[in-house]
C-alpha atoms as a PDB file:
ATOM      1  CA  UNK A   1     -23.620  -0.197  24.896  1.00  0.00           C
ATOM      2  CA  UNK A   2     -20.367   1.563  23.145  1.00  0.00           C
ATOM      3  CA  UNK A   3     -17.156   1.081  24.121  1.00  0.00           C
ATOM      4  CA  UNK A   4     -14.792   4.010  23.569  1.00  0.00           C
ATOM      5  CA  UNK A   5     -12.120   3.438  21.357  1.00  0.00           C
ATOM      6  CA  UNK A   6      -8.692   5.390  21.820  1.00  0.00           C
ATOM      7  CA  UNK A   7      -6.195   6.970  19.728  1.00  0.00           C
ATOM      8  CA  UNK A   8      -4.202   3.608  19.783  1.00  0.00           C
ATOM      9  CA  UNK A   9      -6.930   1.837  18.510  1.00  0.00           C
ATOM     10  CA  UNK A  10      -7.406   4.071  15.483  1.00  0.00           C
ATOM     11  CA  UNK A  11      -4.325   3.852  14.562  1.00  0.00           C
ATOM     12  CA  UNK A  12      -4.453   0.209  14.948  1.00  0.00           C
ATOM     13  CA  UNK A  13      -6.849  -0.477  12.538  1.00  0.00           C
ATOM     14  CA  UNK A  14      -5.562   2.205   9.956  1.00  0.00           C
ATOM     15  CA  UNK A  15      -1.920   0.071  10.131  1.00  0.00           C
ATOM     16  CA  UNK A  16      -4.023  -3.063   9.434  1.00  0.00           C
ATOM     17  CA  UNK A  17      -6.022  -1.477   6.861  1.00  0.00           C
ATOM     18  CA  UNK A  18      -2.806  -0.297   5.296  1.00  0.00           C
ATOM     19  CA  UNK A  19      -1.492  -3.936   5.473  1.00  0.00           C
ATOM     20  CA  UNK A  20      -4.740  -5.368   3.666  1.00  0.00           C
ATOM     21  CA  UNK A  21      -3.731  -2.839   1.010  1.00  0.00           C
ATOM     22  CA  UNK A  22      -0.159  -3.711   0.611  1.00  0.00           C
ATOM     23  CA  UNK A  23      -1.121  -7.336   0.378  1.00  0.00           C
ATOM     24  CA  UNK A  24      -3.528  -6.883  -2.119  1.00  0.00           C
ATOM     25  CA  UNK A  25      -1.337  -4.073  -4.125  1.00  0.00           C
ATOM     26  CA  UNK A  26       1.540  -7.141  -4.055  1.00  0.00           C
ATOM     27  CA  UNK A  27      -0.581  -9.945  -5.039  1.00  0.00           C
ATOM     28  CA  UNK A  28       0.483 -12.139  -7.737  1.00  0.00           C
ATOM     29  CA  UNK A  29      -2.554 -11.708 -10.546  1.00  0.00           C
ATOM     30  CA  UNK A  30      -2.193  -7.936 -10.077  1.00  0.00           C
ATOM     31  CA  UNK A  31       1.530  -7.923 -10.645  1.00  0.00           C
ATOM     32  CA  UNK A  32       0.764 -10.068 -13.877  1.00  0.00           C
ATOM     33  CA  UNK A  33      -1.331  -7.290 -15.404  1.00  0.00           C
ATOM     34  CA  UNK A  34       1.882  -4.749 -15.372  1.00  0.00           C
ATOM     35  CA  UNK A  35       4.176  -7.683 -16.459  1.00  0.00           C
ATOM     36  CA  UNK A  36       3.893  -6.785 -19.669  1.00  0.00           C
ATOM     37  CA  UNK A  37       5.602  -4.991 -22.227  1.00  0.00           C
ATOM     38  CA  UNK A  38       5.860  -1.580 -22.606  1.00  0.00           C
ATOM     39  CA  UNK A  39       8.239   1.174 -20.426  1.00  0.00           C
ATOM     40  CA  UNK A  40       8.114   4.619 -18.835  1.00  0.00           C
ATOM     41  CA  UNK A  41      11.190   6.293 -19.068  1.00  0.00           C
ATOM     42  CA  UNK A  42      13.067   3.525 -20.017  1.00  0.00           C
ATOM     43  CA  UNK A  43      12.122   1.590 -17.376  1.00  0.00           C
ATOM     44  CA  UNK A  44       9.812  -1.354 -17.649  1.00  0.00           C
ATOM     45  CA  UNK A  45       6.295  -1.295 -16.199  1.00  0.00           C
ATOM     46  CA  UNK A  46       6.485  -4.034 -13.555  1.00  0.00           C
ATOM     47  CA  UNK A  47       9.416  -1.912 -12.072  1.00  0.00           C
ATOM     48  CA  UNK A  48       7.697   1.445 -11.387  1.00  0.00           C
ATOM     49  CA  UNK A  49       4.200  -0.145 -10.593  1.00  0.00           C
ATOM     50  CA  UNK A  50       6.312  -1.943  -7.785  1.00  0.00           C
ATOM     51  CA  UNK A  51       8.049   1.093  -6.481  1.00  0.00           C
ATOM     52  CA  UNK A  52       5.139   3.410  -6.865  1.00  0.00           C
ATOM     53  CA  UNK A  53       3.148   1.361  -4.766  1.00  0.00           C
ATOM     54  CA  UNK A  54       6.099   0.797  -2.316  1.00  0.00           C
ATOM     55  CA  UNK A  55       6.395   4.532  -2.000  1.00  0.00           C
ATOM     56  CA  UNK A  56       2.890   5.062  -1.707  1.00  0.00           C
ATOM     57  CA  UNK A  57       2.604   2.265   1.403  1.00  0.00           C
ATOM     58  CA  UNK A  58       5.300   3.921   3.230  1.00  0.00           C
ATOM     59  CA  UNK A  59       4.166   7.524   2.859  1.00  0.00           C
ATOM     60  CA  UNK A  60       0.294   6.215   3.911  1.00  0.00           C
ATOM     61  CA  UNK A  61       1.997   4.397   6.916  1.00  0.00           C
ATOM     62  CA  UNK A  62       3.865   7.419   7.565  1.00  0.00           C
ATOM     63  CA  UNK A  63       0.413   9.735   7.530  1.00  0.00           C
ATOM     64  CA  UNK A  64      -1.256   7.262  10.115  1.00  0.00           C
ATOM     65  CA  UNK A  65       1.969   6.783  12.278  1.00  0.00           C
ATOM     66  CA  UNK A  66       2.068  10.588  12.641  1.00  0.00           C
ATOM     67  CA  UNK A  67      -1.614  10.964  13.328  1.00  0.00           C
END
């Protein structure tokens, strides 16, 4: 027996999926390996690791929102 699964639930589980990755993108001992030193652009490490992977959370939740 199958159940069918909508659109909302899709989406559902993409959003979750996406928040498993932004919790393990912001975890602690992952931060720690771009703590160090060393810049691009100017700018430390740390910095555009945590940015770049903001931006990249937001544009993949904007992909499945729009889906």
């Amino acid at each position: 027996m199958t159940a069918r699964r909508g659109p909302r639930s899709a989406r559902r589980d993409r959003m979750v999926a996406l928040f498993l990755l932004g919790l393990l993108l912001f975890n602690p001992p992952l931060l720690r390996l771009f703590g160090m030193e060393g810049d691009v652009f100017g700018l430390p490490m740390l910095y555009v690791y945590i940015l770049g992977a903001w931006a990249a959370v937001i544009a993949l939740a904007a992909l499945a929102a729009e889906r």
